[in-house]
Protein backbone atom coordinates (compact mmCIF):
# COMPACT_ATOMS: atom_id res chain seq x y z
CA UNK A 1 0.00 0.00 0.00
CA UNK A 2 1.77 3.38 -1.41
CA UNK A 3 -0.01 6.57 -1.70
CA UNK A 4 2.23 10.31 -3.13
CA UNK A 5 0.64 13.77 -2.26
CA UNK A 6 1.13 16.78 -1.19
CA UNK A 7 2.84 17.60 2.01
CA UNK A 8 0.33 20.79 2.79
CA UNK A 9 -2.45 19.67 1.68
CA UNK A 10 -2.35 16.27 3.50
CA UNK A 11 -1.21 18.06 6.67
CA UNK A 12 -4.59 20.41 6.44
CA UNK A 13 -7.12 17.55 5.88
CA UNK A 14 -5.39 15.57 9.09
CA UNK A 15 -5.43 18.66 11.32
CA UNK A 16 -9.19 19.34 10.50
CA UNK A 17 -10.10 15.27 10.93
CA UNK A 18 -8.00 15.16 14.13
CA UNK A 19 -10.39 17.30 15.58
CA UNK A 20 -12.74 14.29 16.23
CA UNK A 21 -10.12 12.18 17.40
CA UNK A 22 -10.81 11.17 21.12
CA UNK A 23 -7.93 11.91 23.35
CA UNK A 24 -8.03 8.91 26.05
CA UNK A 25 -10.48 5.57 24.93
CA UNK A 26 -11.26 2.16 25.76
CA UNK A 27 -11.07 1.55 22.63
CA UNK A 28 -7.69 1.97 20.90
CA UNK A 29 -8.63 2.37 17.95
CA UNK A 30 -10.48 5.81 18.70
CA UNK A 31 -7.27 7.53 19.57
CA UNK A 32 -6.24 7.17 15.81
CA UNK A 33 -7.16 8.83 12.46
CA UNK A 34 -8.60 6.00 10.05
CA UNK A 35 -6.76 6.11 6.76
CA UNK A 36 -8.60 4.39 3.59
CA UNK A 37 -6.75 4.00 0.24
CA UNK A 38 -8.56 3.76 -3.00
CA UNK A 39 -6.56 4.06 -5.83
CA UNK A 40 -6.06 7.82 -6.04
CA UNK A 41 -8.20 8.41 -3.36
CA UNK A 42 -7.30 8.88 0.39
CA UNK A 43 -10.32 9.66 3.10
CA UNK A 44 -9.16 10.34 6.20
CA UNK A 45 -11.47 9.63 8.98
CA UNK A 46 -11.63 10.67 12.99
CA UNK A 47 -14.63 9.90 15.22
CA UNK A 48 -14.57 9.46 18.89
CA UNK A 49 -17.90 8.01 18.80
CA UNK A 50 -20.02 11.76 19.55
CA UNK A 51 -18.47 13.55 16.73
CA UNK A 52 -16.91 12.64 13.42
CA UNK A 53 -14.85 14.05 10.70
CA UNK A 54 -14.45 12.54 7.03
CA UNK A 55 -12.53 14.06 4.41
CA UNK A 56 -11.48 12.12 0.96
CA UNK A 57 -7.83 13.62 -0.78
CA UNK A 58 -6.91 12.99 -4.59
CA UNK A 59 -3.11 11.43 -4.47
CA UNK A 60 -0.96 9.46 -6.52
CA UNK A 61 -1.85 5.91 -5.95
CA UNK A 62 -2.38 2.05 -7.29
CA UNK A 63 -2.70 0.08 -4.41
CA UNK A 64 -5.84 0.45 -1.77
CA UNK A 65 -6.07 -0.67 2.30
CA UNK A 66 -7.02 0.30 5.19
CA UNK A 67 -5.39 1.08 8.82
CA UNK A 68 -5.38 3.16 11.95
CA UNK A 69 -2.42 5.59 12.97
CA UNK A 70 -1.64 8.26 15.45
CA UNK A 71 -3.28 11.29 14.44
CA UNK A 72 -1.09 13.47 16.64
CA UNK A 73 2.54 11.83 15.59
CA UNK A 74 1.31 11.73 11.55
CA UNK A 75 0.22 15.39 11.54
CA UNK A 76 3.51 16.56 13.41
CA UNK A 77 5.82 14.26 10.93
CA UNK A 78 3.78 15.53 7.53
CA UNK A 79 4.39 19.04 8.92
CA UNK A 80 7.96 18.62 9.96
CA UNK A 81 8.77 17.23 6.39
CA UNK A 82 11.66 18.54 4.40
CA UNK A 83 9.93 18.73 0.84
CA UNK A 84 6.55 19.64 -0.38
CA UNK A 85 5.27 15.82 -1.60
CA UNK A 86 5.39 13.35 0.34
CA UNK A 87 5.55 9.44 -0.04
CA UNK A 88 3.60 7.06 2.41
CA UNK A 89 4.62 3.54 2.46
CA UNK A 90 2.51 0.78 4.25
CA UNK A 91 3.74 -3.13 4.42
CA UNK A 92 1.60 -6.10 5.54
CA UNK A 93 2.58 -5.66 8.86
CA UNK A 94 1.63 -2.18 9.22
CA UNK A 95 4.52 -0.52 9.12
CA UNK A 96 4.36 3.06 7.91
CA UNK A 97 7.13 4.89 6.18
CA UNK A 98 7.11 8.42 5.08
CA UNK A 99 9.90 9.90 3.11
CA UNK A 100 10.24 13.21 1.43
CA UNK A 101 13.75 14.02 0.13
CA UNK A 102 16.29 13.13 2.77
CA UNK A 103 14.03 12.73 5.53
CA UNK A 104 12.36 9.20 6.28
CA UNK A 105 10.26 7.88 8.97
CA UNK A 106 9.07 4.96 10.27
CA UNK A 107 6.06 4.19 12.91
CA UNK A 108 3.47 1.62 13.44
CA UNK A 109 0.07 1.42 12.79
CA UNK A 110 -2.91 -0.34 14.06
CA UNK A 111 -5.07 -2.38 12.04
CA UNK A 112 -8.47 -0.87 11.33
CA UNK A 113 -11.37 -3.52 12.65
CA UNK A 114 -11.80 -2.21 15.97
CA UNK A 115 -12.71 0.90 14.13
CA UNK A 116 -16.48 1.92 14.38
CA UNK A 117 -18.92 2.25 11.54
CA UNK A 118 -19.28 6.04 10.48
CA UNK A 119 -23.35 6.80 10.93
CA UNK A 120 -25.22 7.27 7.84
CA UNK A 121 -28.20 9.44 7.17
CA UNK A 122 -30.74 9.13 4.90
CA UNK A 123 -29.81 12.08 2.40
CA UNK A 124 -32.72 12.85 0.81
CA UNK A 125 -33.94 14.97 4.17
CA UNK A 126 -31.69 17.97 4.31
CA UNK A 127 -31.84 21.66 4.64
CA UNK A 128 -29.01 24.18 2.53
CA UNK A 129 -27.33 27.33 4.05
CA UNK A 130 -25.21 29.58 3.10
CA UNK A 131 -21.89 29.01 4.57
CA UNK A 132 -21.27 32.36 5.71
CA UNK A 133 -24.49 33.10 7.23
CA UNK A 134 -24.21 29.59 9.59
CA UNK A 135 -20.75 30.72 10.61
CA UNK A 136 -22.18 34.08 11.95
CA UNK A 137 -25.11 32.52 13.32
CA UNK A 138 -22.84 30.10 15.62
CA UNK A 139 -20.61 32.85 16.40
CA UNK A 140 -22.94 35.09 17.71
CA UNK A 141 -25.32 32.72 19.72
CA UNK A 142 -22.84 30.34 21.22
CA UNK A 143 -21.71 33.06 23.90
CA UNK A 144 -24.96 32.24 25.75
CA UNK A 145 -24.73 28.22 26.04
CA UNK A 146 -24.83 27.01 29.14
CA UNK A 147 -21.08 25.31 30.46
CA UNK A 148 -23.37 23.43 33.43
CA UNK A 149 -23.53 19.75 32.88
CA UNK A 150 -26.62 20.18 35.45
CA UNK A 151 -28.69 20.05 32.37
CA UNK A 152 -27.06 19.14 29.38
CA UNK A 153 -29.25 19.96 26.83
CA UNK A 154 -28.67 23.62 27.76
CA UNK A 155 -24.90 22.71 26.44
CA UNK A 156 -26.45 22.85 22.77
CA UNK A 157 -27.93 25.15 20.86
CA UNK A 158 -31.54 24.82 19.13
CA UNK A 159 -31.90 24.56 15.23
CA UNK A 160 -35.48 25.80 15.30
CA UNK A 161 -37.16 25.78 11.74
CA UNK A 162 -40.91 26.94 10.58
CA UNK A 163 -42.81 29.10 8.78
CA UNK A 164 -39.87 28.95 6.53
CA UNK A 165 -37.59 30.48 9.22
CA UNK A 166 -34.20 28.84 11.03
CA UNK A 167 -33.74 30.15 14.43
CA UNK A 168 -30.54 29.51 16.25
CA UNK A 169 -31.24 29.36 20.32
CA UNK A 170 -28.58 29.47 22.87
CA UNK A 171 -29.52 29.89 26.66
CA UNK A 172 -28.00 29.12 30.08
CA UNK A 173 -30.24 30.39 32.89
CA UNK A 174 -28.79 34.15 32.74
CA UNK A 175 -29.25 35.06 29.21
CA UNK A 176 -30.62 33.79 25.84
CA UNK A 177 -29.35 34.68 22.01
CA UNK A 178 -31.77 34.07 18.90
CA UNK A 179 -30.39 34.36 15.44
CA UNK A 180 -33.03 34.13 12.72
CA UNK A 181 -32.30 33.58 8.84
CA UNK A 182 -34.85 32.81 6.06
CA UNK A 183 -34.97 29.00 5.00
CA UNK A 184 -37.11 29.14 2.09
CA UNK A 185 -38.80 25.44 1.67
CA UNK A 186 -36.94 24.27 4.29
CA UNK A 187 -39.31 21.30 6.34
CA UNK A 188 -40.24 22.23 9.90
CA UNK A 189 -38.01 20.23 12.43
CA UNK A 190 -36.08 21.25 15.91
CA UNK A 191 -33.17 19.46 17.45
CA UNK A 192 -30.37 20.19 19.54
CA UNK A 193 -26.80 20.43 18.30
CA UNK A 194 -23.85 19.84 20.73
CA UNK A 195 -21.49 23.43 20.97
CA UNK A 196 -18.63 21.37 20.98
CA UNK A 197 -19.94 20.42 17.09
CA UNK A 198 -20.90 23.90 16.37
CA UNK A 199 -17.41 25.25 17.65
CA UNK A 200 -15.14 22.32 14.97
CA UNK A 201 -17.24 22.86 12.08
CA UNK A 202 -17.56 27.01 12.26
CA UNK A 203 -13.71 26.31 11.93
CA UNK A 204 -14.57 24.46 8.68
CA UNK A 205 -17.03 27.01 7.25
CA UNK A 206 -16.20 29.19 4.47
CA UNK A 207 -15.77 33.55 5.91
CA UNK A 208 -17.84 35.95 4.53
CA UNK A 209 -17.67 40.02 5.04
CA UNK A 210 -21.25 41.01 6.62
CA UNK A 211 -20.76 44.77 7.07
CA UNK A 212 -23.13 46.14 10.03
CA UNK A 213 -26.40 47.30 8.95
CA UNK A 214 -27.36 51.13 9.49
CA UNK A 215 -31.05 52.87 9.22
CA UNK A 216 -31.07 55.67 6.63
CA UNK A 217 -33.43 58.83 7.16
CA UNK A 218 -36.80 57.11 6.57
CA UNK A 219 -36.05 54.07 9.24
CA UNK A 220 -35.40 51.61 6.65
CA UNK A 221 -32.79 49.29 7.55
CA UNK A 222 -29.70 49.40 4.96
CA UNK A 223 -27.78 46.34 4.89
CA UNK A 224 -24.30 46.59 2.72
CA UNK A 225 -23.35 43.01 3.83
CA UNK A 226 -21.05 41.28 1.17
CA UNK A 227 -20.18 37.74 1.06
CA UNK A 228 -16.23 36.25 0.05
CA UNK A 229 -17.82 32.70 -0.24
CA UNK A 230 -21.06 31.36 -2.26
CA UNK A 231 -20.65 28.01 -0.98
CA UNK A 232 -23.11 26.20 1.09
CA UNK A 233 -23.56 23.50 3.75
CA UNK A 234 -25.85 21.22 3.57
CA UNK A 235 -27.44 19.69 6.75
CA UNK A 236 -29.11 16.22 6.94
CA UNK A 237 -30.78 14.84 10.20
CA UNK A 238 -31.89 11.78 11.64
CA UNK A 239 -33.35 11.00 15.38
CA UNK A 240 -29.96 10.97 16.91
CA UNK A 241 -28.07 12.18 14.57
CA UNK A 242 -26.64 15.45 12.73
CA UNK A 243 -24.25 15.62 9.71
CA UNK A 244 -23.05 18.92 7.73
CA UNK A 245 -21.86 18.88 4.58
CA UNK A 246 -19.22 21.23 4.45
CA UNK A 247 -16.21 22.14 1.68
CA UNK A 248 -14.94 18.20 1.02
CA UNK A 249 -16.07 17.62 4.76
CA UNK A 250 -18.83 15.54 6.30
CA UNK A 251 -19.05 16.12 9.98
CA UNK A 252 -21.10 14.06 11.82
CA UNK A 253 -22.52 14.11 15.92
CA UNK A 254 -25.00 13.09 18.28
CA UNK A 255 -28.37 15.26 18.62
CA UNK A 256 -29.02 15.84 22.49
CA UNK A 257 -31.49 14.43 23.99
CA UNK A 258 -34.25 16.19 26.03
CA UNK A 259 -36.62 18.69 26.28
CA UNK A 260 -35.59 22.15 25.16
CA UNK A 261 -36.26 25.03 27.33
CA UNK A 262 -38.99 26.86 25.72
CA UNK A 263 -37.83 30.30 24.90
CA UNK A 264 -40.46 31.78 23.07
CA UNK A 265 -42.13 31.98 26.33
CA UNK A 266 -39.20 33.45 28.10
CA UNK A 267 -39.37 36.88 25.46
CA UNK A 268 -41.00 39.47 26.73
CA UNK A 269 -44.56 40.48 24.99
CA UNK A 270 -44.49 44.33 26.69
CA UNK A 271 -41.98 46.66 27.56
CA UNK A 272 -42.16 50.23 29.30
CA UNK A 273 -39.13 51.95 28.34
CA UNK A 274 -37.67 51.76 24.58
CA UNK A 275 -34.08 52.90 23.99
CA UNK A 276 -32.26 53.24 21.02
CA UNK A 277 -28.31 53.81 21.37
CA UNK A 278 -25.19 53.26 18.91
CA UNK A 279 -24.06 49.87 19.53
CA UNK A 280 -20.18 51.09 19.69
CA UNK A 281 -20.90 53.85 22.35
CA UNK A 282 -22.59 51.38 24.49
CA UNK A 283 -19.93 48.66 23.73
CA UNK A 284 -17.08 50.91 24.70
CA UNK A 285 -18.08 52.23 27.36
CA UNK A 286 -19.22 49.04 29.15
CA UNK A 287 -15.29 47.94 27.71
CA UNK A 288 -14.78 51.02 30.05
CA UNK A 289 -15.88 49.64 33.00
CA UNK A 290 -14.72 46.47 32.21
CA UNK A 291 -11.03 47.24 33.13
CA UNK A 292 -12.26 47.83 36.82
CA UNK A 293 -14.45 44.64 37.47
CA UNK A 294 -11.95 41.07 37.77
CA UNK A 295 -12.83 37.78 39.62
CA UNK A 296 -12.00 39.27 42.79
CA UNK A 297 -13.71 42.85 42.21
CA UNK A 298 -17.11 41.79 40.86
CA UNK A 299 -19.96 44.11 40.52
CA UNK A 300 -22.68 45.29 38.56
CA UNK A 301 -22.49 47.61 36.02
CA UNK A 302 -25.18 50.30 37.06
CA UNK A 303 -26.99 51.82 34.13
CA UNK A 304 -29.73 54.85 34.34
CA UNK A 305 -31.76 55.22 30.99
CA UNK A 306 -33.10 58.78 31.02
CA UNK A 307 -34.12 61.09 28.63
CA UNK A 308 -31.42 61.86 25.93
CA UNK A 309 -28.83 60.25 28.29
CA UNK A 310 -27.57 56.84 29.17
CA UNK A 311 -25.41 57.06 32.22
CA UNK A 312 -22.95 54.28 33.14
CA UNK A 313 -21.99 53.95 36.41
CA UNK A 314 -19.08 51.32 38.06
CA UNK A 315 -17.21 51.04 41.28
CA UNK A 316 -15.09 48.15 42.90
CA UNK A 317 -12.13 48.60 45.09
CA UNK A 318 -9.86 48.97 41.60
CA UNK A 319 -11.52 52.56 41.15
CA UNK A 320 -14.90 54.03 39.78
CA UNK A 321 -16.03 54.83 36.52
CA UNK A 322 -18.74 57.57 35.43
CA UNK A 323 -19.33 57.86 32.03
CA UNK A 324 -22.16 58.92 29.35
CA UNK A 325 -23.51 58.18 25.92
CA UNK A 326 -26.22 60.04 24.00
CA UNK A 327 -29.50 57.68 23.73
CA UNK A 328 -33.66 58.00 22.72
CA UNK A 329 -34.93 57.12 25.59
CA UNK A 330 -38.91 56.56 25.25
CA UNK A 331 -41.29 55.77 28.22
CA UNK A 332 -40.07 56.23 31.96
CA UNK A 333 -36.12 56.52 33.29
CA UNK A 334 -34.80 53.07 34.36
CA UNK A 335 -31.92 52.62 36.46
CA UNK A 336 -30.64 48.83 35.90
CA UNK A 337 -27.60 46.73 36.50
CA UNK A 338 -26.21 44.16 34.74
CA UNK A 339 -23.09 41.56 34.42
CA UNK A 340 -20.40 43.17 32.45
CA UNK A 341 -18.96 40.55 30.68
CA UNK A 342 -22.91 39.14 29.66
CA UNK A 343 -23.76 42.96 28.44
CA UNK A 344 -20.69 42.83 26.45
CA UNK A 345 -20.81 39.23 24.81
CA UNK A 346 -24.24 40.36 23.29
CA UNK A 347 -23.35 44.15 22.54
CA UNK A 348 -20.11 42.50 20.32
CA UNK A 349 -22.46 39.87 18.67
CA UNK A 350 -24.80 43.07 17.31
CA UNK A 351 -24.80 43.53 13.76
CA UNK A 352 -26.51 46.93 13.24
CA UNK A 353 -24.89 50.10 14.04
CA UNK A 354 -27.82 50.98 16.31
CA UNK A 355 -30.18 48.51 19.09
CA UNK A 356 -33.08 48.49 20.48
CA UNK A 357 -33.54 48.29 24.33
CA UNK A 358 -36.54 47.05 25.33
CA UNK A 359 -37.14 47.24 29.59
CA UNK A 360 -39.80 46.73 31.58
CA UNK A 361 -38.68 47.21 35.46
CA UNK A 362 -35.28 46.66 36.94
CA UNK A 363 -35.77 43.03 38.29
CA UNK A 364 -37.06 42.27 34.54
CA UNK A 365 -34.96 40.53 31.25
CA UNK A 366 -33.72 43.19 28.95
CA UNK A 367 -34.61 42.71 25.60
CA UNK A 368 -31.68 43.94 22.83
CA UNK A 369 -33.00 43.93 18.93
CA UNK A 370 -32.21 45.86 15.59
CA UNK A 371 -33.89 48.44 15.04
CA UNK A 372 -35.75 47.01 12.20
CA UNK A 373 -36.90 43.84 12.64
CA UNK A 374 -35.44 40.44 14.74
CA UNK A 375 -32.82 38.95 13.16
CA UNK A 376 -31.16 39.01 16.43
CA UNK A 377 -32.52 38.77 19.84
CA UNK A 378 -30.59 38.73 23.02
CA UNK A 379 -31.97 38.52 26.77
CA UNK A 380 -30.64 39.56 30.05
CA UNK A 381 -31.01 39.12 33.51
CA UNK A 382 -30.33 41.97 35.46
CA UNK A 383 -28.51 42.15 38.23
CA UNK A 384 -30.03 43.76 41.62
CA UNK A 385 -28.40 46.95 42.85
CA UNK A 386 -27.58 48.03 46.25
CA UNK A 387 -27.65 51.65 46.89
């Protein structure tokens, strides 16, 4: 068994597999990256039994076969080589030699029957995206999933889809994120994804530019948002399981099982007080503040909505901060507090140059929106001030 490539590309494709490559197992075999020859075909496989990670690579090859090796000690070698093609050598005993000009190694390898079976899915039920767009909707929800194993289906995030809409729900008990995105077709289903998944294959998916929106005189929301990438990602489901379809890829995982929390009942219908304020002003400031409040110095951030003012107000034993921002405030003055680091996460994950601050009292969630529309909702819990 004898496969040529190339040194970089080989060395990318075992990088992103390794990813799914479990770290301590019962079973051997799970530790390793699955190699499978085909002529001039390589795939490269790593699953650790929750997630998975297939790729296929086009080398120079006759001969086919199968084995395990260490994912870790091939990616390090392939990157360490001395030229830019490599040559991969396997005899019947499963001994692996890799030479590339002067340099030549030689490991072992396992064979591949205690291996487990990659899950299929029916692919006839699936769902497209837009690369981009899924990488932005991970990245700005998966601030808010919950890190308590208490209740683990709170460690996922919701693919929510009807009415031709996919909503994106993250929550953990102190504050909730909802990205929305037309799906157009798409057939109504909800499961939960695993944020371990999300996190590997937003590392996968192709970048796009989307520029902030702004309003323009006559409220209309302008969005200049550009894209560097057309591709897609396709999405198939099953009872327990998820695969994406992404750029050569197929990643697969475990749903999580359980009952969602429902968060359509957790938005608020009503609100007293509407604010509107430039996301950066708010953002800095609270960055502001930020550089007073540690692990051992935690407090609120204190925030009084009134009139044509927002006033932001800190103190902790580092030192005290007053500061101001212009805002529209409409309906009653407020005076609220809040976690600093949770305000931030969901100021930074904004994508209009202006929000919407929805309040009701100051033991109530705080609802942030665009301006136009909900293509982003996040919730807070406020924190309770002492005079």
């Amino acid at each position: 068994m004898k496969f040529i490539c190339n040194k970089n590309r080989l060395h990318d494709a075992i990088t992103n597999v390794s990813k799914a490559v479990a770290t301590k197992s019962n079973i051997a075999a799970l530790e390793g990256m699955k190699l499978k020859l085909t002529e001039n075909n390589l795939e490269l496989t790593g699953f650790d039994l929750e997630l998975g990670i297939r790729t296929n690579l086009e080398v120079n090859s006759e001969s086919s076969g199968e084995l395990v090796i260490n994912s870790r000690l091939f990616s390090e070698i392939i990157r360490k080589m001395s030229s830019d093609e490599v040559t991969v050598t396997i005899d019947e005993k499963l001994n692996v030699n890799i030479t590339g000009n002067d340099t030549t190694y030689d490991i072992s390898a396992m064979p591949p029957d205690e291996y487990p079976a990659f899950p299929v899915i029916d692919n006839e039920k699936y769902f497209e995206i837009p690369q981009y767009i899924l990488k932005n909707m991970i990245e700005h929800t998966n601030h808010a999933v919950s890190i308590n194993d208490s209740k683990p289906i709170l460690t996922g995030e919701l693919f929510d889809i009807y009415d031709n809409i996919f909503r994106m729900v993250a929550i953990d008990g102190f504050r909730l994120a909802v990205r929305t995105e037309p799906a157009p077709g798409a057939e109504e289903t909800s499961f939960v994804v695993p944020s371990k998944t999300l996190n590997e294959i937003s590392k996968l998916l192709a970048k796009g530019d989307m520029a902030k929106s702004s309003s323009d005189d006559s409220g209309q929301e302008q969005n200049d948002a550009k894209t560097t990438s057309d591709e897609t990602c396709k999405i198939y489901t099953s009872a327990k399981n998820i695969i994406f379809e992404i750029s050569g890829y197929i990643v697969v995982s475990r749903l999580l099982e359980g009952e969602f929390h429902n968060y359509k009942a957790s938005l608020p219908s009503s609100f007293t007080t509407e604010v509107i304020v430039k996301t950066k002003d708010f953002s800095d400031s609270i960055e502001r503040c930020s550089l007073l409040i540690n692990e051992k110095n935690k407090r609120p951030v204190r925030c009084i909505f009134d009139g044509g003012i927002l006033r932001i107000d800190c103190k902790t034993n580092i030192g005290k901060l007053n500061d101001s921002i212009p805002a529209e405030v409409n309906g009653p003055s407020i005076e609220i507090g809040f976690n600093n680091k949770f305000l931030l996460d969901a100021l930074k994950a904004c994508e209009t140059d202006k929000i919407k601050i929805q309040l009701t009292a100051p033991n109530r969630p705080v609802k942030i929106i665009p301006t136009v529309g909900e293509s982003f909702i996040y919730l807070l819990m406020p924190i309770q001030l002492k005079n």
